[in-house]
Protein backbone atom coordinates (compact mmCIF):
# COMPACT_ATOMS: atom_id res chain seq x y z
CA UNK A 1 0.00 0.00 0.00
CA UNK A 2 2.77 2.55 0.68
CA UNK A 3 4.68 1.48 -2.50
CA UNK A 4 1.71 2.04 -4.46
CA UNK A 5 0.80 5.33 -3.08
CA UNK A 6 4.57 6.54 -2.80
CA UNK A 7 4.81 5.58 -6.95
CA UNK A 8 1.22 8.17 -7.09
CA UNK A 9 2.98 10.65 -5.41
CA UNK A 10 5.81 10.06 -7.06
CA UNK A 11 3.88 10.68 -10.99
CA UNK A 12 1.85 13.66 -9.26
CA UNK A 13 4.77 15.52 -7.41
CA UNK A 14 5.20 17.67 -10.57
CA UNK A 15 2.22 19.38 -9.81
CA UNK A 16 2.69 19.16 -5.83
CA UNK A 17 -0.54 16.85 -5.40
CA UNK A 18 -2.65 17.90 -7.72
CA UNK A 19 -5.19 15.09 -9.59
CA UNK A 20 -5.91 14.28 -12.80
CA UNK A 21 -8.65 17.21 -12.74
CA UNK A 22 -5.81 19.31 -12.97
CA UNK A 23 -6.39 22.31 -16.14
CA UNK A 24 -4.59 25.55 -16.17
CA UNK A 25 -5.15 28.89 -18.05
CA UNK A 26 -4.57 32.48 -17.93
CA UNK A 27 -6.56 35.41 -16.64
CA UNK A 28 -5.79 39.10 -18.23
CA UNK A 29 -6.57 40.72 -15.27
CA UNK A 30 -5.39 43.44 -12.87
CA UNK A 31 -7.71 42.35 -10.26
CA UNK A 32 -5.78 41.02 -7.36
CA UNK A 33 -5.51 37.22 -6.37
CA UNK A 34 -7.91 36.99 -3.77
CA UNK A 35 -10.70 38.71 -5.25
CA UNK A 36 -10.37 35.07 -7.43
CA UNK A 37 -10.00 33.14 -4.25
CA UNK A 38 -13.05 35.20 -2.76
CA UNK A 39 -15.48 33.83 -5.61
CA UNK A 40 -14.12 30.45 -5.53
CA UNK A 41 -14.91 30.37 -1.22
CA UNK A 42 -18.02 32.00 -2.27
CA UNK A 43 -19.33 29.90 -4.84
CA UNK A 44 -17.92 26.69 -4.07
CA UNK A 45 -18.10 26.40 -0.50
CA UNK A 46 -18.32 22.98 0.16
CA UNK A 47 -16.45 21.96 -3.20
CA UNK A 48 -12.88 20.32 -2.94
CA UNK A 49 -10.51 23.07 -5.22
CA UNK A 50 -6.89 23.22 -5.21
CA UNK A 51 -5.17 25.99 -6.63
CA UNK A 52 -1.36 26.89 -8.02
CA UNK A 53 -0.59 30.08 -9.10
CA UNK A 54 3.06 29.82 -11.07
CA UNK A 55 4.75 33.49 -11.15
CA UNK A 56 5.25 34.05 -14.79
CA UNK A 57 7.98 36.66 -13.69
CA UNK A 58 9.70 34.66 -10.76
CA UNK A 59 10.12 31.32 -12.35
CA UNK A 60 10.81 29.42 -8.91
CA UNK A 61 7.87 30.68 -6.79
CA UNK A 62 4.43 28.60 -7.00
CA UNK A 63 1.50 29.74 -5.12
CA UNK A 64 -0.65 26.97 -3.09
CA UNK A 65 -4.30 27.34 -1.93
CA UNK A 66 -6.92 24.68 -0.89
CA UNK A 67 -9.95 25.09 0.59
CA UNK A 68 -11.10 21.90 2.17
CA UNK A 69 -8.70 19.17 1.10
CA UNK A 70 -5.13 18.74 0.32
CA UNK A 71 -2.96 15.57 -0.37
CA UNK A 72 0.05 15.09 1.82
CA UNK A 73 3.20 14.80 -0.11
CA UNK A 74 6.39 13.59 1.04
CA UNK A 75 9.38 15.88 2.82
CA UNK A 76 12.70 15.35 3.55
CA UNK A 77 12.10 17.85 6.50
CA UNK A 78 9.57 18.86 8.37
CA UNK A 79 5.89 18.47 6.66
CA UNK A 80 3.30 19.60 4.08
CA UNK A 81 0.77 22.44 3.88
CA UNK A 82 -2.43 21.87 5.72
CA UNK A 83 -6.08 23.41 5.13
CA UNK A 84 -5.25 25.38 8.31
CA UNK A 85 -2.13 26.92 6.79
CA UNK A 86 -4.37 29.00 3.97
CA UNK A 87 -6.79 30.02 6.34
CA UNK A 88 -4.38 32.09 8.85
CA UNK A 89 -2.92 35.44 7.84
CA UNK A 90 0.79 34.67 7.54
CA UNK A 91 1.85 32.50 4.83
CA UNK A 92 4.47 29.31 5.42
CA UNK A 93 6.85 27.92 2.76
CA UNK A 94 7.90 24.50 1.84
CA UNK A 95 11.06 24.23 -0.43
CA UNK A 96 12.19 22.10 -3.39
CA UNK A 97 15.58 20.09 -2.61
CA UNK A 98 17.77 22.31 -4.39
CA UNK A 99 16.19 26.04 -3.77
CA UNK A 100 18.34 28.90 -4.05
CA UNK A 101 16.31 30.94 -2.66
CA UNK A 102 16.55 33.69 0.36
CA UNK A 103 16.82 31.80 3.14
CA UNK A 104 18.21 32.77 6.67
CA UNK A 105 18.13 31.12 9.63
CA UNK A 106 17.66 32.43 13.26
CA UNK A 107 18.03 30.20 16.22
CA UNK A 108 17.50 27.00 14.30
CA UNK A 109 14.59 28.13 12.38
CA UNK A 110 14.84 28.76 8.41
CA UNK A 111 12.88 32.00 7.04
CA UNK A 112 12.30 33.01 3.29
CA UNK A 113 13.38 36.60 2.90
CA UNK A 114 10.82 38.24 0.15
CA UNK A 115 9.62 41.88 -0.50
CA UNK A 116 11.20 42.88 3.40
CA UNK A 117 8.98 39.78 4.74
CA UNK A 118 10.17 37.09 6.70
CA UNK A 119 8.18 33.53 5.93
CA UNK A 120 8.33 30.74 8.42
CA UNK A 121 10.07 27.40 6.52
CA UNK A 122 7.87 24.30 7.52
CA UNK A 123 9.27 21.20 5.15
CA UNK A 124 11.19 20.24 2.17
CA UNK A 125 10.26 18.11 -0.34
CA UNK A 126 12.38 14.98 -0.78
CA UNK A 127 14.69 14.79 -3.96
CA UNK A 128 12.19 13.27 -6.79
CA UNK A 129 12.60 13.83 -10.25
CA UNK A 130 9.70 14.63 -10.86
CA UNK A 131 9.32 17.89 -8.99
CA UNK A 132 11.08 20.84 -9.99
CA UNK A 133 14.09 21.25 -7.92
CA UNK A 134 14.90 25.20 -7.27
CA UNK A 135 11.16 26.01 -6.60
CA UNK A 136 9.72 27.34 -3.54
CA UNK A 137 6.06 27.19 -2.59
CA UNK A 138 4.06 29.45 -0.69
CA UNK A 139 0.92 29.56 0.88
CA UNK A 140 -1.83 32.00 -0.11
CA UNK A 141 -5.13 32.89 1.14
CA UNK A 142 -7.74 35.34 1.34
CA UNK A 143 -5.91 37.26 4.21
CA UNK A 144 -2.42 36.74 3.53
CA UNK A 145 0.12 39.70 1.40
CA UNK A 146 0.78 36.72 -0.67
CA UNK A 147 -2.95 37.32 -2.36
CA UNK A 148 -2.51 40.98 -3.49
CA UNK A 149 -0.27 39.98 -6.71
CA UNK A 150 -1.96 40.41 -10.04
CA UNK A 151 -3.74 37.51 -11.84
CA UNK A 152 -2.58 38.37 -14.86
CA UNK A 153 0.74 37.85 -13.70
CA UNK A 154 0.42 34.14 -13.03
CA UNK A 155 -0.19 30.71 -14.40
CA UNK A 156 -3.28 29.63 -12.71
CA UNK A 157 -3.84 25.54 -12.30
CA UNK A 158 -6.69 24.23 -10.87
CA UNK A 159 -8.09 21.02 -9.88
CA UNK A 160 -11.45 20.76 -9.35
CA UNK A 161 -14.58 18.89 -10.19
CA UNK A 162 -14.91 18.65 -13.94
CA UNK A 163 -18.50 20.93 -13.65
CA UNK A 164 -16.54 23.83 -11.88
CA UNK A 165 -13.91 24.03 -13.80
CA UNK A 166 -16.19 24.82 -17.09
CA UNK A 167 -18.31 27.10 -15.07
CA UNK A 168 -15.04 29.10 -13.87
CA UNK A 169 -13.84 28.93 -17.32
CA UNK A 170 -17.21 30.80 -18.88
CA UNK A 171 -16.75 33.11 -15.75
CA UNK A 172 -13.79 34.38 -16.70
CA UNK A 173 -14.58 34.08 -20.62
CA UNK A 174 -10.80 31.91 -20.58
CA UNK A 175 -9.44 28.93 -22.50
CA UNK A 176 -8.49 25.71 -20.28
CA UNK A 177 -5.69 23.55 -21.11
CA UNK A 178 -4.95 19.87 -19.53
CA UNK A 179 -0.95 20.18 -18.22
CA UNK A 180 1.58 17.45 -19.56
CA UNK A 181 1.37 15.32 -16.18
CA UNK A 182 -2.11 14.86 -16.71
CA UNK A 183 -1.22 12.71 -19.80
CA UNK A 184 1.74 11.06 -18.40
CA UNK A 185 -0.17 9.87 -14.92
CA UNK A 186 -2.93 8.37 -17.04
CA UNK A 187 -0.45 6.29 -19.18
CA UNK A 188 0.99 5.32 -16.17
CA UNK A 189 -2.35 4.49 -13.91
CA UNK A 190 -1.42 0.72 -14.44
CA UNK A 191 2.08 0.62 -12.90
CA UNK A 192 1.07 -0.10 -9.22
CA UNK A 193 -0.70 -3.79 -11.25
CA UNK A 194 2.17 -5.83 -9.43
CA UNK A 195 1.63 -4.08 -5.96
CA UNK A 196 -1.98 -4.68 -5.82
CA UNK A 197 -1.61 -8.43 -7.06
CA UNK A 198 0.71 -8.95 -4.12
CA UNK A 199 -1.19 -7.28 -1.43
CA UNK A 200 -3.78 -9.71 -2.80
CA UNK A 201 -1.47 -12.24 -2.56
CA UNK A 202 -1.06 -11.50 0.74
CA UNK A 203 -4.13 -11.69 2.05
CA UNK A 204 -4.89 -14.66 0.87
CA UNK A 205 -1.98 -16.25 2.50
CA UNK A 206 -3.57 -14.62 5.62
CA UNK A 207 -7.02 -16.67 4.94
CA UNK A 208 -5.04 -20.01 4.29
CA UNK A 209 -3.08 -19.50 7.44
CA UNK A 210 -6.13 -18.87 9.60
CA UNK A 211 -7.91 -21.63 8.01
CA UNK A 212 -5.29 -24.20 8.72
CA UNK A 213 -4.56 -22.56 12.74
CA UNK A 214 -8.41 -23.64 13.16
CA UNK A 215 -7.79 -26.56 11.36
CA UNK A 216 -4.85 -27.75 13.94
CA UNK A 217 -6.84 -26.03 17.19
CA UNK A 218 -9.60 -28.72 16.23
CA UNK A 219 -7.51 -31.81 15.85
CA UNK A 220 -5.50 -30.56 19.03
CA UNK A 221 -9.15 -30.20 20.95
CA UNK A 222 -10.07 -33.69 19.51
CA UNK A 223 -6.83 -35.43 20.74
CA UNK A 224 -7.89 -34.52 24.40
CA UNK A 225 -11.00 -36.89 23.84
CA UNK A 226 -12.54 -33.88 25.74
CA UNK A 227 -16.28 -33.56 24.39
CA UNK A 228 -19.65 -31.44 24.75
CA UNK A 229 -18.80 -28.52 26.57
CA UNK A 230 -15.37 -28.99 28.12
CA UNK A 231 -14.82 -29.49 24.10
CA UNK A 232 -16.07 -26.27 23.10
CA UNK A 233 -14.61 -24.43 26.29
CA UNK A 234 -10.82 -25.65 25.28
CA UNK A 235 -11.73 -24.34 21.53
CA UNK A 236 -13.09 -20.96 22.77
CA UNK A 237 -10.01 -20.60 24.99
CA UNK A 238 -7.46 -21.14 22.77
CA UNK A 239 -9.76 -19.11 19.88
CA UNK A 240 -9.90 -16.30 22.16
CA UNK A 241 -5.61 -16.17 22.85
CA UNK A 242 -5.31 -16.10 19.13
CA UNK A 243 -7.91 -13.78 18.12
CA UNK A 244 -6.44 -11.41 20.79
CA UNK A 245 -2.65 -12.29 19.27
CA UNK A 246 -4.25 -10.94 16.24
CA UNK A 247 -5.33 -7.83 17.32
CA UNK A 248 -1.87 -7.39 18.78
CA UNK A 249 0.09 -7.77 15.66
CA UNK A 250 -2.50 -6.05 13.53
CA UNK A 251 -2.35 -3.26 15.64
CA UNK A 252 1.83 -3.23 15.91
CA UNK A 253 2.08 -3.13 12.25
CA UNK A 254 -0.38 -0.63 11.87
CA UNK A 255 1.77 1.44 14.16
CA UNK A 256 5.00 0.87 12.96
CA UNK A 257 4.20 0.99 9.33
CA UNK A 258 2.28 4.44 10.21
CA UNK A 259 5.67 5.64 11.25
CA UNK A 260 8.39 3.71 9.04
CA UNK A 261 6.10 4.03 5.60
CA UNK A 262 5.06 6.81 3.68
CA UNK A 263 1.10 7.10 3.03
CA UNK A 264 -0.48 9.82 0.80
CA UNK A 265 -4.24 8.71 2.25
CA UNK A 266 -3.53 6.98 6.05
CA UNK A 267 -7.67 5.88 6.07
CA UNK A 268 -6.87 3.87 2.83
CA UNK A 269 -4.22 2.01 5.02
CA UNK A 270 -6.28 1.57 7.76
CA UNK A 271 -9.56 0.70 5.89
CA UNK A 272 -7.28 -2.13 3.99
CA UNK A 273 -5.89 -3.32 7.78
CA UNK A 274 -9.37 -3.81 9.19
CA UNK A 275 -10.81 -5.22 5.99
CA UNK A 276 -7.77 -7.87 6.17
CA UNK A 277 -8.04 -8.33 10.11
CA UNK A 278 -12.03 -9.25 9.16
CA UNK A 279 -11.34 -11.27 6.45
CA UNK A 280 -9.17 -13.18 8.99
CA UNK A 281 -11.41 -13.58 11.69
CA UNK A 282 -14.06 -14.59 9.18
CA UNK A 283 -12.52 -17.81 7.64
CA UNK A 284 -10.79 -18.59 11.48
CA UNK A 285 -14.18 -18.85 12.66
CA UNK A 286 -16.32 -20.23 9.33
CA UNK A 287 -13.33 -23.03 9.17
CA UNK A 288 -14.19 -23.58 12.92
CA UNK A 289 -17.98 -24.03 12.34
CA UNK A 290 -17.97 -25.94 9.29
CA UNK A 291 -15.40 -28.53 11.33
CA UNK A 292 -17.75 -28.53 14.00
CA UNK A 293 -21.34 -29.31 12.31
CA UNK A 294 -18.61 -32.30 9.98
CA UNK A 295 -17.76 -33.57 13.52
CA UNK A 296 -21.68 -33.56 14.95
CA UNK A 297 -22.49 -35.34 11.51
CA UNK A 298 -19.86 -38.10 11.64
CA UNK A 299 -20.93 -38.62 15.26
């Protein structure tokens, strides 16, 4: 599961997380950039939109606003934006590997110098080729000096539901255009085929394994000659030890994994964990059952 969503991040780390709803275009305008953030808050409240706004005139600096979602991607140092990051007033910077730009430090903590402001340094991206290298990424929001530059003097990409990004396109009478990654991460949506086969794999080397534990319980609760209740009592007692031994481990490897592996969406990783840990308990106990009514039938 990692690998898989380490390769996504990997393909969409050009475009810092962005999906394959990703278009960009241009706006002629003098108005300022959060009068365009303003209608998007407005009129698409509860709609997921991410926005980059690439400075046409300072080729390494990339603006970054979300309003309800963002996809963690992976740092060297420190960590990613989060939604709470656009709504405050002072904006926060994560740098490419190889940045060159202003950056002091003061008592261990790294600042971007820009326009007399000082900007807080939070992470670093880690050294992937597919990002480029000398950029610098800023937060902007409604509130924050980063959102009084011009439109007109930016690359705007957004990623959006397919419905808003027509409607934004007829607002602002604009052409939009589907970026180069777009293409490349759909040619290359079939490359996690061999992860997914082996988590599969997996899992059903799980099932066999739980299967043939119940399996050997049985025989061992048969060899006592025990029967009736004491039968069933020795079966529930050692069933109950080895569910519990499960739980254990599936909650250790959740837990280290958590904090060894890198995971773009933790839920998926814990959705997949629980759906395993059921699929587990389920043939443990149907293997049990059907062994069970085979005895009560031979007998």
């Amino acid at each position: 599961m990692s690998k898989i969503q380490s390769k996504e991040a990997d393909q969409l780390l050009e475009t810092y997380g962005l999906s394959n709803n990703t278009r960009y275009f241009d706006i002629n305008s003098n108005r300022q950039i959060k009068d365009f953030l303003t209608y998007l808050d407005n009129r698409y409240e509860k709609a997921t939109i991410q926005i980059h706004f690439d400075n046409k005139y300072e080729a390494d600096q990339v603006l970054v606003w979300a309003n309800n979602n963002i996809v963690t991607q992976p740092t060297e140092n420190g960590r990613y934006f989060s939604i709470d990051d656009f709504a405050g007033q002072v904006p926060v910077v994560v740098l490419g590997p190889d940045s060159t730009a202003n950056i002091t430090e003061v008592q261990g903590n790294r600042y971007l110098k820009l326009d007399d402001r000082y900007y807080t340094v939070i992470g670093e991206f880690k050294n992937y080729h597919q990002i480029e290298q000398d950029s610098y990424y800023l937060t902007t929001g409604i509130n924050q000096p980063t959102a009084t530059g011009k439109l007109k003097d930016y690359r705007i990409i957004i990623d959006a539901p397919e419905h808003i990004i027509r409607h934004v396109a007829k607002h602002y009478h604009t052409q939009m255009y589907v970026p180069k990654f777009v293409t490349t991460h759909r040619n290359n949506r079939f490359s996690t085929i061999k992860e997914i086969v082996l988590i599969a794999l997996m899992v059903l080397i799980g099932i066999v394994a739980n299967i043939l534990v119940a399996a050997i319980y049985w025989r061992q609760g048969k060899s006592t000659h025990l029967r009736d209740d004491l039968l069933r009592n020795w079966i529930m007692n050692r069933s109950i030890r080895y569910i519990l031994f499960e739980v254990l481990l599936a909650v250790g490897v959740y837990i280290l994994l958590s904090w060894r592996a890198f995971y773009s969406y933790p839920g998926h990783f814990a959705i997949l964990s629980l759906f395993e840990f059921i699929l587990f308990m389920v043939s443990y106990v149907l293997t049990y059952l059907y062994l069970s009514r085979k005895g009560i039938k031979r007998g």
